[in-house]
PDB file of N, CA and C in Angstrom:
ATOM      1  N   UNK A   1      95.698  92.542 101.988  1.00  0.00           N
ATOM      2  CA  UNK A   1      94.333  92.190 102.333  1.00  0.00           C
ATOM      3  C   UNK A   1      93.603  91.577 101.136  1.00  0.00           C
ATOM      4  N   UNK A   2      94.158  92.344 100.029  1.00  0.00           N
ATOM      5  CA  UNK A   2      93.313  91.393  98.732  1.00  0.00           C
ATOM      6  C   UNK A   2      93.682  89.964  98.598  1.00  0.00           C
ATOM      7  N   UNK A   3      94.133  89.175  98.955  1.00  0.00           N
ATOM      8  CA  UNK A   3      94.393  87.646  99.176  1.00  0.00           C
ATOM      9  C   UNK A   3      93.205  87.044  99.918  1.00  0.00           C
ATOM     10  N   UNK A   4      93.446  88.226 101.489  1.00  0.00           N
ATOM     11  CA  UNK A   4      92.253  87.668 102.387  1.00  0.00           C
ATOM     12  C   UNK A   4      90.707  87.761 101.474  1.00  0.00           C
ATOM     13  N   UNK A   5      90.621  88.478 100.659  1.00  0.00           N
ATOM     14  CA  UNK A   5      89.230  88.888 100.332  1.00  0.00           C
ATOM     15  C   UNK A   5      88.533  88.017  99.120  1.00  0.00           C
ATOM     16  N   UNK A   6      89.969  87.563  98.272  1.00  0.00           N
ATOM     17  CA  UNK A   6      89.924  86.350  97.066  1.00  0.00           C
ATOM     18  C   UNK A   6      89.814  85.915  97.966  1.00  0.00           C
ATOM     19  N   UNK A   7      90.130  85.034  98.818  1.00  0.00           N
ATOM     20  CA  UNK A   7      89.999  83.855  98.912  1.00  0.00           C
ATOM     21  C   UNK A   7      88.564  83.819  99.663  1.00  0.00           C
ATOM     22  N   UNK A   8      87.966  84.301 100.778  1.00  0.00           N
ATOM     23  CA  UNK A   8      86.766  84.743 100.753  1.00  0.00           C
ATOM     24  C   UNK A   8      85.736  84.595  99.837  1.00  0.00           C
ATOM     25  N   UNK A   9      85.981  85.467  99.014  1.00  0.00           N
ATOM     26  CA  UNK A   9      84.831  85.228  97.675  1.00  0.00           C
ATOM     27  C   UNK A   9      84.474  83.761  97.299  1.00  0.00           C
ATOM     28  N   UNK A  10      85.832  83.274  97.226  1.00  0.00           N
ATOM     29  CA  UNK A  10      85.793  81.733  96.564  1.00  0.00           C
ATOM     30  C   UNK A  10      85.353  81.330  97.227  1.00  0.00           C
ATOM     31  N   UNK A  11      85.008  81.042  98.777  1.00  0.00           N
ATOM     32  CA  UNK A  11      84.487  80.113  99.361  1.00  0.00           C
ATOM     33  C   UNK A  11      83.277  80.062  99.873  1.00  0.00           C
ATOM     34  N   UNK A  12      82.793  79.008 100.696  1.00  0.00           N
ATOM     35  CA  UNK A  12      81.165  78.849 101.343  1.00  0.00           C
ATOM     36  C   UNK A  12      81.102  79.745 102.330  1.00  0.00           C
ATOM     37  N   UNK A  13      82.310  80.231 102.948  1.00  0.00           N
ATOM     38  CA  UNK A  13      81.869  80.562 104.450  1.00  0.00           C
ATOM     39  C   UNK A  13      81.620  82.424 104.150  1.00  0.00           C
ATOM     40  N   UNK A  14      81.686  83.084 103.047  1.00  0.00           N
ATOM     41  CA  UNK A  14      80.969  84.409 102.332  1.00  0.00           C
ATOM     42  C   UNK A  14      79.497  84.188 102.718  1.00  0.00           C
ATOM     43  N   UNK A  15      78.730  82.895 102.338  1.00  0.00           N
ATOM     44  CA  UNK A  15      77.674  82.972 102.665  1.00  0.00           C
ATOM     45  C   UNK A  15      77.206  83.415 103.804  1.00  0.00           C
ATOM     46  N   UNK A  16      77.421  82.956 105.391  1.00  0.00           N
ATOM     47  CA  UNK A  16      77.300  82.757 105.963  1.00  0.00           C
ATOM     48  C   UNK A  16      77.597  83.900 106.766  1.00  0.00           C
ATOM     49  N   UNK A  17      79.037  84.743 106.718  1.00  0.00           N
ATOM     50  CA  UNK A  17      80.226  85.113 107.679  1.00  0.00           C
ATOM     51  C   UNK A  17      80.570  86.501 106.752  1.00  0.00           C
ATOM     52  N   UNK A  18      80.482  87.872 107.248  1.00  0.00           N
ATOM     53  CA  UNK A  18      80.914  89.227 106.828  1.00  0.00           C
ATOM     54  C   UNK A  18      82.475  89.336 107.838  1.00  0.00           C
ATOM     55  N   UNK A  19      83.266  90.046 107.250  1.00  0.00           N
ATOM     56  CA  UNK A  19      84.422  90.471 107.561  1.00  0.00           C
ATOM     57  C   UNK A  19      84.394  90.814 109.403  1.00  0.00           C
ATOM     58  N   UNK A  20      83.390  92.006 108.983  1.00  0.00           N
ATOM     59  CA  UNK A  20      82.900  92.195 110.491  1.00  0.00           C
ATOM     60  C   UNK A  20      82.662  91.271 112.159  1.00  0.00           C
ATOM     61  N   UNK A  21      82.059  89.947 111.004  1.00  0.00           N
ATOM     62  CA  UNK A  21      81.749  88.578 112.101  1.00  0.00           C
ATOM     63  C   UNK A  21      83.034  88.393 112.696  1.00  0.00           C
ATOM     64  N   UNK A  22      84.530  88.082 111.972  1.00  0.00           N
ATOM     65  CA  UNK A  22      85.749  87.700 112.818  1.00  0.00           C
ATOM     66  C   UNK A  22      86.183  88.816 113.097  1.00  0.00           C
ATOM     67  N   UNK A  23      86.436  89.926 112.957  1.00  0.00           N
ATOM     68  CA  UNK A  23      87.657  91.248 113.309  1.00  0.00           C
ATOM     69  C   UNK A  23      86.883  91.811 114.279  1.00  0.00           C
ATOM     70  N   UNK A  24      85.515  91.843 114.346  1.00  0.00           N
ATOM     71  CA  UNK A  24      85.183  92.857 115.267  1.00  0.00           C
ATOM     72  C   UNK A  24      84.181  92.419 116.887  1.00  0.00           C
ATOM     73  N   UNK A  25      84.774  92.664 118.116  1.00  0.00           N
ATOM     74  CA  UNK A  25      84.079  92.086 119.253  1.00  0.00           C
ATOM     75  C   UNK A  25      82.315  92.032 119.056  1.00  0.00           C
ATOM     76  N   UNK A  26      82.247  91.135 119.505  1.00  0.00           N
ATOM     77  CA  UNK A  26      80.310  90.627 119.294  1.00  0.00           C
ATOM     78  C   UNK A  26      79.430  91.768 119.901  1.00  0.00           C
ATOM     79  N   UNK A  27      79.951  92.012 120.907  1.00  0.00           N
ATOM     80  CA  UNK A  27      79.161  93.359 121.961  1.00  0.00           C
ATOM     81  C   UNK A  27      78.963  94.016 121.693  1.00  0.00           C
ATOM     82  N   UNK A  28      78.018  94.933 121.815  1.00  0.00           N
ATOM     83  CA  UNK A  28      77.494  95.572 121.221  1.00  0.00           C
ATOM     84  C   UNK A  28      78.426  97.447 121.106  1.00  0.00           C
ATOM     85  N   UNK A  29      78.621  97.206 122.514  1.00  0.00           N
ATOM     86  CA  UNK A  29      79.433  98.497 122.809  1.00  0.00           C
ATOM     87  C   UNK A  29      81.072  98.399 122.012  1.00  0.00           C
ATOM     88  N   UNK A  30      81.616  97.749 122.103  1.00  0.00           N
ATOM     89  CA  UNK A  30      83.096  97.080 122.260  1.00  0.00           C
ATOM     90  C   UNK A  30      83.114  97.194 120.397  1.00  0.00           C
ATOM     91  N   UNK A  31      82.101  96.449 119.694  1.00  0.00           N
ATOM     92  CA  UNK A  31      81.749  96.634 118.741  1.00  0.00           C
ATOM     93  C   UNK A  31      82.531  98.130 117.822  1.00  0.00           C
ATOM     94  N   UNK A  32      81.159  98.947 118.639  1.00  0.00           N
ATOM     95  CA  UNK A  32      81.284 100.028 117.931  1.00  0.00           C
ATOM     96  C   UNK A  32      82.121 100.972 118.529  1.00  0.00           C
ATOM     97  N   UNK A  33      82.857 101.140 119.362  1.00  0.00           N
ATOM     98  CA  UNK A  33      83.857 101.466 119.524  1.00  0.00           C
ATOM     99  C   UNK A  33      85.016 101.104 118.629  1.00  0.00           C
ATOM    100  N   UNK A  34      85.194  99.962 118.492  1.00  0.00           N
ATOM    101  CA  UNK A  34      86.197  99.671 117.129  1.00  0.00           C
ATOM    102  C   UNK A  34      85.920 100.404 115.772  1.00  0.00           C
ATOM    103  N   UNK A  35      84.610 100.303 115.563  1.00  0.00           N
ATOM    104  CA  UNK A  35      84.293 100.554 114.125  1.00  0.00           C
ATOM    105  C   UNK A  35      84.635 101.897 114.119  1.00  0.00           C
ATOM    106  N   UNK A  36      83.948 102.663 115.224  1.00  0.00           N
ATOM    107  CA  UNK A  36      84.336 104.506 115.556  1.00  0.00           C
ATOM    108  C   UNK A  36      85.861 104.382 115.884  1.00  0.00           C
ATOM    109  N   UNK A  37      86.745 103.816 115.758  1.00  0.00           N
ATOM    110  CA  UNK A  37      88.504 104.193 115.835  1.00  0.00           C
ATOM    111  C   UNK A  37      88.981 103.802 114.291  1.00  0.00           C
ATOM    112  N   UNK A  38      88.639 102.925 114.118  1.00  0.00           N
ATOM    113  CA  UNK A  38      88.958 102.546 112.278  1.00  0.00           C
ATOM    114  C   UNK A  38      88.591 103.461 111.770  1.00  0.00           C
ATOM    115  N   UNK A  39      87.172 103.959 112.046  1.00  0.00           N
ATOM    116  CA  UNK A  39      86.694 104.718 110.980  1.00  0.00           C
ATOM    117  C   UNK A  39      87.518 106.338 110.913  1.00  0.00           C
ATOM    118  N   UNK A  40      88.018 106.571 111.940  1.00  0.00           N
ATOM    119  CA  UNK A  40      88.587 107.719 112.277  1.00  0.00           C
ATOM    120  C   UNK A  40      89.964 107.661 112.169  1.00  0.00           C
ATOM    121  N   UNK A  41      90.577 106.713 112.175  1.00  0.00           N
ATOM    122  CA  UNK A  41      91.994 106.544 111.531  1.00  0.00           C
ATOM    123  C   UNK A  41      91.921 106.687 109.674  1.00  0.00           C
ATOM    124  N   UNK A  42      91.252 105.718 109.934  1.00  0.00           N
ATOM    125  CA  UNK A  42      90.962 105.309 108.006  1.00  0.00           C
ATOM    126  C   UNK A  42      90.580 106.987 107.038  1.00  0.00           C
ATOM    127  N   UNK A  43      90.385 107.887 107.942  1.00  0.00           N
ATOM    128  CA  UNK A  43      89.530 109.485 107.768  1.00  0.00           C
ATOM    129  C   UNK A  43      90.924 110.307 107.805  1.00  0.00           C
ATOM    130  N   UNK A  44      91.725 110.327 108.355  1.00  0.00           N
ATOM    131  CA  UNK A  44      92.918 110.840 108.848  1.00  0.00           C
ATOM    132  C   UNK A  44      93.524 110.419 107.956  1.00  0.00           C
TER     133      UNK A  44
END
């Protein structure tokens, strides 16, 4: 993942665009449902 995150930094679209904007569904529900399973794996 540290490749994905250099290369990130280096560029324009950091300005604009958080990690969150592409990996995670726009909806609001769908959303946070993802974030509440990552976060609970990532805990484990």
């Amino acid at each position: 993942m540290k490749p994905h995150f250099d290369g990130w930094v280096k560029s324009s679209h950091r300005a604009v665009a958080t990690c969150n904007d592409c990996y995670t569904p726009h909806a609001l529900i769908p959303k946070y449902l993802v974030k509440a399973e990552n976060g609970f794996w990532h805990s484990f």
